[in-house]
C-alpha atoms as a PDB file:
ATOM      1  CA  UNK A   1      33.291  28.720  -3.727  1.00  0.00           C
ATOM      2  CA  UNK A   2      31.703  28.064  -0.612  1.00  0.00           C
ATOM      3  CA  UNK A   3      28.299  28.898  -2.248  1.00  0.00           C
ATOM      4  CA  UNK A   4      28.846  25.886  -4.623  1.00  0.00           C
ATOM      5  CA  UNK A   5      29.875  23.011  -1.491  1.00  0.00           C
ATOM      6  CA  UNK A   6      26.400  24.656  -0.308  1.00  0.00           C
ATOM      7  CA  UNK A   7      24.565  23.662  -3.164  1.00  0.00           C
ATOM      8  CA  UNK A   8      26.366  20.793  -3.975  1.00  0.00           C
ATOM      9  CA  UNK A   9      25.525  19.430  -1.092  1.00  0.00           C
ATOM     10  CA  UNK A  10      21.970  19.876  -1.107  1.00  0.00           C
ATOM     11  CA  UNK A  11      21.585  18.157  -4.257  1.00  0.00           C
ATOM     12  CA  UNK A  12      22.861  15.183  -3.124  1.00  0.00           C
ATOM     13  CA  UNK A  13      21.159  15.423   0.375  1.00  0.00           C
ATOM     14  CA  UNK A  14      18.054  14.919  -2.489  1.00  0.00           C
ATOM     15  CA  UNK A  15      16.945  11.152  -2.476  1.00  0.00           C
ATOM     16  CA  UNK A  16      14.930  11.045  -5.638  1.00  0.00           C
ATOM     17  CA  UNK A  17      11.729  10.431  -6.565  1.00  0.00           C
ATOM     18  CA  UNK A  18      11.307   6.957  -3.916  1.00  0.00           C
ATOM     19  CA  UNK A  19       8.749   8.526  -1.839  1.00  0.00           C
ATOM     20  CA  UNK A  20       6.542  10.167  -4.822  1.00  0.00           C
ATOM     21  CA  UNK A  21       6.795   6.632  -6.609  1.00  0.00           C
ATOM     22  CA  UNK A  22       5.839   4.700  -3.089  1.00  0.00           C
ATOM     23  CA  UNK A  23       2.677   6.739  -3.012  1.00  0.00           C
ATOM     24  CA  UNK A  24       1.591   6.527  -6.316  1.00  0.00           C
ATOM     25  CA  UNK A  25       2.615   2.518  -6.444  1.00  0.00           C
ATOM     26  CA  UNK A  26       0.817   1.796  -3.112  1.00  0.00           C
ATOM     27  CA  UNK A  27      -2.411   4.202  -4.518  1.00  0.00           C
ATOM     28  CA  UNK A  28      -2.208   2.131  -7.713  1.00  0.00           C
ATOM     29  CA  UNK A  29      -2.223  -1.197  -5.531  1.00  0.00           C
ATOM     30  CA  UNK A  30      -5.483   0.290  -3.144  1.00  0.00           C
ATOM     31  CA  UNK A  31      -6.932   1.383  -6.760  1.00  0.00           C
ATOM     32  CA  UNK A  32      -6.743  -2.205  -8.281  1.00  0.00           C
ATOM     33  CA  UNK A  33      -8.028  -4.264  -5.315  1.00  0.00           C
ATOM     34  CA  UNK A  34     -11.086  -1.766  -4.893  1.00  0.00           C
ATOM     35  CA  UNK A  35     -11.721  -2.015  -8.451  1.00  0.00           C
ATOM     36  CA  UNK A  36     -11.342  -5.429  -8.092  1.00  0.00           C
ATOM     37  CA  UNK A  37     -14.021  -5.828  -5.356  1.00  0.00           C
ATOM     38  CA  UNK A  38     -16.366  -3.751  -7.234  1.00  0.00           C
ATOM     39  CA  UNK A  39     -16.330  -5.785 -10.016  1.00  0.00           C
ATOM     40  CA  UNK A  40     -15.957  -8.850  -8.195  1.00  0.00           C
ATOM     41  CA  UNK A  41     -18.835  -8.658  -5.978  1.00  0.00           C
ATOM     42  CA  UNK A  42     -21.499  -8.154  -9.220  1.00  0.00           C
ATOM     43  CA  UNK A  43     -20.763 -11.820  -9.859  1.00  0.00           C
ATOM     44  CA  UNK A  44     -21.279 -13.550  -6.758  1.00  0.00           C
ATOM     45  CA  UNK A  45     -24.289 -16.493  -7.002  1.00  0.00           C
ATOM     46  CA  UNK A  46     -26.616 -15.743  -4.312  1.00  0.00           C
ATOM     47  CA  UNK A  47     -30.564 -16.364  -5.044  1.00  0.00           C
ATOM     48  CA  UNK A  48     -31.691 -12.914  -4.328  1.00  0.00           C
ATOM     49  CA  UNK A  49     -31.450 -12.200  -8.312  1.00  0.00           C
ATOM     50  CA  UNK A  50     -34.431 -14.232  -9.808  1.00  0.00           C
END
């Protein structure tokens, strides 16, 4: 039995996936804004485009 408390209690020292879903949700947010400015910055009025 004391194999089991052992294992038990590794599982619950576990916390999830928080960290892998902070990554990808703060990669996601980088993503969009530098997509963003990409396609942002095509459409800006300056005079250089005659």
């Amino acid at each position: 039995m004391p194999h089991t408390a052992v294992l038990l209690a590794a599982v619950s020292a576990e916390q999830g996936p928080g960290n892998t879903l902070r990554i990808v949700l703060l990669a996601s947010i980088v993503g969009a804004v530098l997509l963003a400015w990409f396609l942002l910055r095509g459409y800006r009025d300056n005079d250089d485009n005659d």
